[in-house]
Every structure is written in structure tokens, then in C-alpha cells.
N, C-alpha and C. Protein backbone atom coordinates (compact mmCIF):
# COMPACT_ATOMS: atom_id res chain seq x y z
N UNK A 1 0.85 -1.17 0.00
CA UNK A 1 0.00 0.00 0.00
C UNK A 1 0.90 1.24 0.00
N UNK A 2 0.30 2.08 -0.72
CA UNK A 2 1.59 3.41 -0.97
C UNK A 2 0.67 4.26 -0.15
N UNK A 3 1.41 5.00 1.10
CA UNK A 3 1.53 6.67 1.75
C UNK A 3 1.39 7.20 1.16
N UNK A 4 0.48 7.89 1.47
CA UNK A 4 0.50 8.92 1.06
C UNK A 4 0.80 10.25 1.56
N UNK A 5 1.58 11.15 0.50
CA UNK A 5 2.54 12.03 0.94
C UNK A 5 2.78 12.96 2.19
N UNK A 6 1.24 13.44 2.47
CA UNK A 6 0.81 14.01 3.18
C UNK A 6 0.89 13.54 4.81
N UNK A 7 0.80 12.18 4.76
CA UNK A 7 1.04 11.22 6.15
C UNK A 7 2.35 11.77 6.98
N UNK A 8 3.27 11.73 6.37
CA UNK A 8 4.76 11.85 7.20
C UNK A 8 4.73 13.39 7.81
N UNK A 9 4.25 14.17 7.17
CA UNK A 9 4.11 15.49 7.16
C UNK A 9 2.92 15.94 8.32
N UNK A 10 1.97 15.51 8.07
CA UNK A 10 1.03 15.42 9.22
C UNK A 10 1.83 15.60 10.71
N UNK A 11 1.96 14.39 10.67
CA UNK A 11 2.75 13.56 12.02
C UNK A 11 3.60 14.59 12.41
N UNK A 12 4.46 14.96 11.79
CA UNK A 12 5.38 15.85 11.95
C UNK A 12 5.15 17.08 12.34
N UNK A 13 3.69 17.90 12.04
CA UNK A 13 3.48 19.20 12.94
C UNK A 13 2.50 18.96 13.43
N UNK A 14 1.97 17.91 14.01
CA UNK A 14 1.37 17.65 15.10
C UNK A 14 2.13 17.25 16.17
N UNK A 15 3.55 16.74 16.09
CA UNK A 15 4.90 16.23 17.28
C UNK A 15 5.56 17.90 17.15
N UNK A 16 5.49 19.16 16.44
CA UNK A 16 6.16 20.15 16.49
C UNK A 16 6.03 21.48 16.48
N UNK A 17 4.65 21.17 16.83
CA UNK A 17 3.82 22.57 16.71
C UNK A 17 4.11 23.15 17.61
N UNK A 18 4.01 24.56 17.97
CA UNK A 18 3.94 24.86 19.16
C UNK A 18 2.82 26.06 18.98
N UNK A 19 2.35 26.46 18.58
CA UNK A 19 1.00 27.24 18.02
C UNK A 19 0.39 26.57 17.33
N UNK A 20 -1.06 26.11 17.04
CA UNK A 20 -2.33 25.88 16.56
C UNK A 20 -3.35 26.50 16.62
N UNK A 21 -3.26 27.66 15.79
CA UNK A 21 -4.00 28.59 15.39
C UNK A 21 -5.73 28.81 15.39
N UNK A 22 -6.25 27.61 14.90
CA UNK A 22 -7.22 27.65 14.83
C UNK A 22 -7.86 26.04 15.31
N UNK A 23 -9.02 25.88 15.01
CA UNK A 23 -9.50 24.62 15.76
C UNK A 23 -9.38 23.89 14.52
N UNK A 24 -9.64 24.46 13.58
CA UNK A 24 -9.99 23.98 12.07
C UNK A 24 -8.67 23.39 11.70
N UNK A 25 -7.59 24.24 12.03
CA UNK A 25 -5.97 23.13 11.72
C UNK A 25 -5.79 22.06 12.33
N UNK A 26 -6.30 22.31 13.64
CA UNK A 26 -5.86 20.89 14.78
C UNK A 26 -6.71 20.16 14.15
N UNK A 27 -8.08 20.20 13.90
CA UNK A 27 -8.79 19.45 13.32
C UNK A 27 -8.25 18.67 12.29
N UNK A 28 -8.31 19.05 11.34
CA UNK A 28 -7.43 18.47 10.12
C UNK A 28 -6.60 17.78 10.11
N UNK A 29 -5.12 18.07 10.99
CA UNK A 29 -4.12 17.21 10.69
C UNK A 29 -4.31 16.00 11.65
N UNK A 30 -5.27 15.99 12.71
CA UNK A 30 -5.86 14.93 13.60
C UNK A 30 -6.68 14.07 12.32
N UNK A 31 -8.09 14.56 11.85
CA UNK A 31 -8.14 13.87 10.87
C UNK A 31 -7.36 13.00 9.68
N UNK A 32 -6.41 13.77 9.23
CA UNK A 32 -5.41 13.30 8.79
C UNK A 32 -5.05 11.65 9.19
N UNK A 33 -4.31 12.01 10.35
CA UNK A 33 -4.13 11.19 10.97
C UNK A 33 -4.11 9.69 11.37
N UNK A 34 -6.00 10.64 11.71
CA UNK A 34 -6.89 9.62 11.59
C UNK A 34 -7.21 8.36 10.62
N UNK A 35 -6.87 8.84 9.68
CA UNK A 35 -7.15 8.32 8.18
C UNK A 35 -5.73 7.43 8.02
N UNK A 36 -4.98 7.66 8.04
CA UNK A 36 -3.45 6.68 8.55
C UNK A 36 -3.99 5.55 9.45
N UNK A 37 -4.34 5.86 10.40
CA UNK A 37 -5.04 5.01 11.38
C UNK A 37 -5.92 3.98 11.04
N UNK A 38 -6.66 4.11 10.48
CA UNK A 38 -7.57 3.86 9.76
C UNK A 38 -7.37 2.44 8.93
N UNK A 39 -6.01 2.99 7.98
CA UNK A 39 -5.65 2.41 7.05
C UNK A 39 -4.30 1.41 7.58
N UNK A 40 -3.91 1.99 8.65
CA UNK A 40 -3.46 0.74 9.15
C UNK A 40 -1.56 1.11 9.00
N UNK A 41 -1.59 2.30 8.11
CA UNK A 41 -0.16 2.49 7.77
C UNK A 41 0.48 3.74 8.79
N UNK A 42 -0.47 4.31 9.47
CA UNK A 42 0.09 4.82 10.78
C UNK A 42 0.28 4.36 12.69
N UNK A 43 0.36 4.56 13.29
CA UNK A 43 0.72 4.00 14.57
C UNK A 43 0.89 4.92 15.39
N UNK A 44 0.24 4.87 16.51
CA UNK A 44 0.13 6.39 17.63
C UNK A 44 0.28 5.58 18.76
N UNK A 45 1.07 5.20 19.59
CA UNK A 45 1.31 4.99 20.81
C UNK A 45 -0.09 5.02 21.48
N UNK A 46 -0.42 6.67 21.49
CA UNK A 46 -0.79 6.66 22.65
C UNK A 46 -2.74 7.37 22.26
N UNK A 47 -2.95 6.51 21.31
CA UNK A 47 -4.32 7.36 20.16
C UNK A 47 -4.87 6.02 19.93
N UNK A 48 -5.37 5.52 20.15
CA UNK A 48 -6.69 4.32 19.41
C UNK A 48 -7.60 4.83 18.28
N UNK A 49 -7.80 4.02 17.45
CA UNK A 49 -8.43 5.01 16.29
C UNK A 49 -9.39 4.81 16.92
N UNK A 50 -10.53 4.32 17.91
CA UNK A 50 -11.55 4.40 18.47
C UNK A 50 -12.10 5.55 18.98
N UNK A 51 -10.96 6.17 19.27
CA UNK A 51 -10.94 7.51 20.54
C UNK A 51 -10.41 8.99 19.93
N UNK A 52 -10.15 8.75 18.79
CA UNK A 52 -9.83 9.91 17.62
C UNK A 52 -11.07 10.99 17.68
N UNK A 53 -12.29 10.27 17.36
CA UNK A 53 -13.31 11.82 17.31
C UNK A 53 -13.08 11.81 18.81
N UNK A 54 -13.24 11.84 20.10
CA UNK A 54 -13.47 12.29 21.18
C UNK A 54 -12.40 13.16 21.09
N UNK A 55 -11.05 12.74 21.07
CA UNK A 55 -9.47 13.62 20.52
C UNK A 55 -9.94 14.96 20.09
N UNK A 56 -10.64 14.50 18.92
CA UNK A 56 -10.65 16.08 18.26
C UNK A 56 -11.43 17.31 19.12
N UNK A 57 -12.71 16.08 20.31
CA UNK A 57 -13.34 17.27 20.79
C UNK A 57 -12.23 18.40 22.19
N UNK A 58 -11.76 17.46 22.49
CA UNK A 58 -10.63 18.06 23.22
C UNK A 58 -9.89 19.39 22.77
N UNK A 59 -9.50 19.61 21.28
CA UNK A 59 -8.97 20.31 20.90
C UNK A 59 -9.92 21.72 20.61
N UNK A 60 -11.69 21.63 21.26
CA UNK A 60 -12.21 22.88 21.26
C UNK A 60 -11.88 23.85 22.54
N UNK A 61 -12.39 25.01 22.58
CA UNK A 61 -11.53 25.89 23.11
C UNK A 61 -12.19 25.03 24.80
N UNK A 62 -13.73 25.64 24.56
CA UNK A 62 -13.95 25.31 25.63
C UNK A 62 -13.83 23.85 26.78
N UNK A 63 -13.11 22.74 25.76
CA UNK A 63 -12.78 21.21 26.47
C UNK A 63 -11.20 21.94 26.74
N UNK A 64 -10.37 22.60 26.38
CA UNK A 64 -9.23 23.03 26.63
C UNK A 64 -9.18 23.68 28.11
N UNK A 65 -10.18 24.62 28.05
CA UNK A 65 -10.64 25.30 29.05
C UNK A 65 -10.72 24.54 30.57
N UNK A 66 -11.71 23.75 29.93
CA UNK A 66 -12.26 22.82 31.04
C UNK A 66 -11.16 22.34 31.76
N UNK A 67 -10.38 21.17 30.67
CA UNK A 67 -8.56 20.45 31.14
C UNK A 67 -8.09 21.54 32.54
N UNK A 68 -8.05 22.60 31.53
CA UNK A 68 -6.78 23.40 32.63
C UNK A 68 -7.65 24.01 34.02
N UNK A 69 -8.82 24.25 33.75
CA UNK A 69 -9.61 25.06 35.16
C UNK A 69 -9.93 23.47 36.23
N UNK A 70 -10.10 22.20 35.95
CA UNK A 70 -9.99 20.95 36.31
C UNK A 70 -8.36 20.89 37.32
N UNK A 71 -7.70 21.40 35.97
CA UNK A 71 -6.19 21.48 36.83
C UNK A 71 -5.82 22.24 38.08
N UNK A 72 -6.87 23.26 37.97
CA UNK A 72 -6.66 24.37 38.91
C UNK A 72 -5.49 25.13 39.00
N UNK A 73 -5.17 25.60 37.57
CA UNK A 73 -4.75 26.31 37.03
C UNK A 73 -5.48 28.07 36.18
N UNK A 74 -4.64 29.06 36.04
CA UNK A 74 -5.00 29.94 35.65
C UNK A 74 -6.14 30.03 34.05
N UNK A 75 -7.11 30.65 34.03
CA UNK A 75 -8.20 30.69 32.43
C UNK A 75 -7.24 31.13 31.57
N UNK A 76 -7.84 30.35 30.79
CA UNK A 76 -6.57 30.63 29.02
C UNK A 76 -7.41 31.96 28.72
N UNK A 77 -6.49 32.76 28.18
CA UNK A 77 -6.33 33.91 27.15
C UNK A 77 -6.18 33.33 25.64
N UNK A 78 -6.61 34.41 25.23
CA UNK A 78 -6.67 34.11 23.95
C UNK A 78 -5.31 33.43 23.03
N UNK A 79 -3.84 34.68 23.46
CA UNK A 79 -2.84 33.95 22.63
C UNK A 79 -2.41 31.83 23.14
N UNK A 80 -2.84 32.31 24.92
CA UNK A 80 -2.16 30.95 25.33
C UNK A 80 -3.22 30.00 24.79
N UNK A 81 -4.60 30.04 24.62
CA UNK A 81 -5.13 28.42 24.48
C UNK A 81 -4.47 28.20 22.65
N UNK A 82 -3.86 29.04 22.08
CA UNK A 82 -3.38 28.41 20.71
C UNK A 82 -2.24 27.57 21.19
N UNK A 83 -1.25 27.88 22.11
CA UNK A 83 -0.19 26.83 22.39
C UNK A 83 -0.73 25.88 23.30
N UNK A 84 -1.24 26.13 24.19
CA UNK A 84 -2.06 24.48 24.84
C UNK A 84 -2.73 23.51 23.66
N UNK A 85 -3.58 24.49 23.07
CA UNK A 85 -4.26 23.10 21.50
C UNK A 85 -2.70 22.54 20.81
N UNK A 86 -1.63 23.32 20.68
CA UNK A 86 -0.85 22.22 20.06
C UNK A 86 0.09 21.77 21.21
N UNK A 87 -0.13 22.09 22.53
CA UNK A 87 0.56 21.01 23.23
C UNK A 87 -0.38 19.77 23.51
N UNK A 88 -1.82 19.68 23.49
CA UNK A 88 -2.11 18.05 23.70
C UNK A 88 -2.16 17.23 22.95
N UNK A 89 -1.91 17.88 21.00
CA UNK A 89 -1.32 16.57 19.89
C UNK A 89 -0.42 16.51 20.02
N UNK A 90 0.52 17.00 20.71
CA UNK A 90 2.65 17.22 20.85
C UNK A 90 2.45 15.84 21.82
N UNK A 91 2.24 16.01 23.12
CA UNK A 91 2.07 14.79 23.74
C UNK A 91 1.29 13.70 23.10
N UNK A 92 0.31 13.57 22.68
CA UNK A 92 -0.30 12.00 22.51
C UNK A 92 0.53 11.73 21.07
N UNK A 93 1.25 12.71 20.23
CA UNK A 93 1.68 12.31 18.83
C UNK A 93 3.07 11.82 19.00
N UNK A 94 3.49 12.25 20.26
CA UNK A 94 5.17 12.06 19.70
C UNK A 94 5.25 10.43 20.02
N UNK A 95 6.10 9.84 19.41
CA UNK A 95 6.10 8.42 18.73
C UNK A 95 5.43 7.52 18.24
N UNK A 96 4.59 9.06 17.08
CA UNK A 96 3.77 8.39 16.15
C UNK A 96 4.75 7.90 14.99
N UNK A 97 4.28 6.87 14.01
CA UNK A 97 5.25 6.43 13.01
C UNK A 97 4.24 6.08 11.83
N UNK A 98 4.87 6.47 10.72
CA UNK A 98 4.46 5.46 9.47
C UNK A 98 5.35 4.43 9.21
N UNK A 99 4.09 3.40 8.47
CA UNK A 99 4.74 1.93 8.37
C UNK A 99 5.22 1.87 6.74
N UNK A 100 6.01 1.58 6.92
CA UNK A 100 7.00 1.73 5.23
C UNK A 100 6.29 0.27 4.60
């Protein structure tokens, strides 16, 4: 089965993001992802393709919100919840792999 191109690339700024701009990007390259998953030619440690849509809901502002006020930690501002959305695909992505 041939990768497609887009796969390796994915993976890669979802393990290196450090801003995620919008919900609509995190979205996407999770989808992405997803679709690797799917197909059997990606591998996420720490992601079940079962648990992928719940994943994505995480990445809305207000489940972000929730995480950190749960933590009992300070309310996100506007610039910080863009680097928290790409710190919780940085953690569950890093030693994601494609299968050659």
C-alpha cells in the first residue's frame, strides 16, 4: 500500500507545533491522521483510532478550558489556548510512526 505524501508530514506538525492557530488546523491534521489510522499504515502509541473523534473534541476551546480550570490552574487567554491546542497533539503524537 503506498503513503500517502501528506502522512509523514502530518505527524510531523502535530509532534512540532507549538501554536495551533485555529481549531480547524488541529482538526485536520488529527483527521489526517486519523485516516493513517484507519488504514493501518500509521501508529500512535498513545491514540486508538476508536478515541480519535473524542481527541478532536478536546482540541475545542472550551474542552481546553475545562482540562486546565480541572487542573486548577489559571483561564486561558486568547494567545495561550493556541499553544495548549498544540501542546495536547505534541504529547499523545510524539512516537507516532508510518509503516513503510
Amino acid at each position: 500500500m503506498q503513503v500517502p505524501k501528506q502522512l509523514p508530514r502530518t505527524l510531523v506538525a502535530l509532534v512540532v507545533a507549538y501554536v495551533l492557530a485555529s481549531v480547524i488546523e488541529a482538526v485536520n491534521l488529527v483527521s489526517a491522521a486519523r485516516v493513517g489510522l484507519e488504514m493501518g499504515i500509521v501508529e500512535v502509541p498513545y491514540l486508538p483510532a476508536d478515541s480519535a473523534f473524542d481527541y478532536r473534541k478536546r482540541l475545542q476551546p472550551g474542552h481546553l478550558m475545562l482540562e486546565r480550570l480541572e487542573a486548577q490552574t489559571s483561564c486561558l487567554e486568547n494567545p495561550e489556548i493556541d499553544g495548549v491546542r498544540a501542546r495536547v497533539p505534541r504529547d499523545t503524537f510524539v512516537g507516532a510512526s508510518v509503516r513503510s
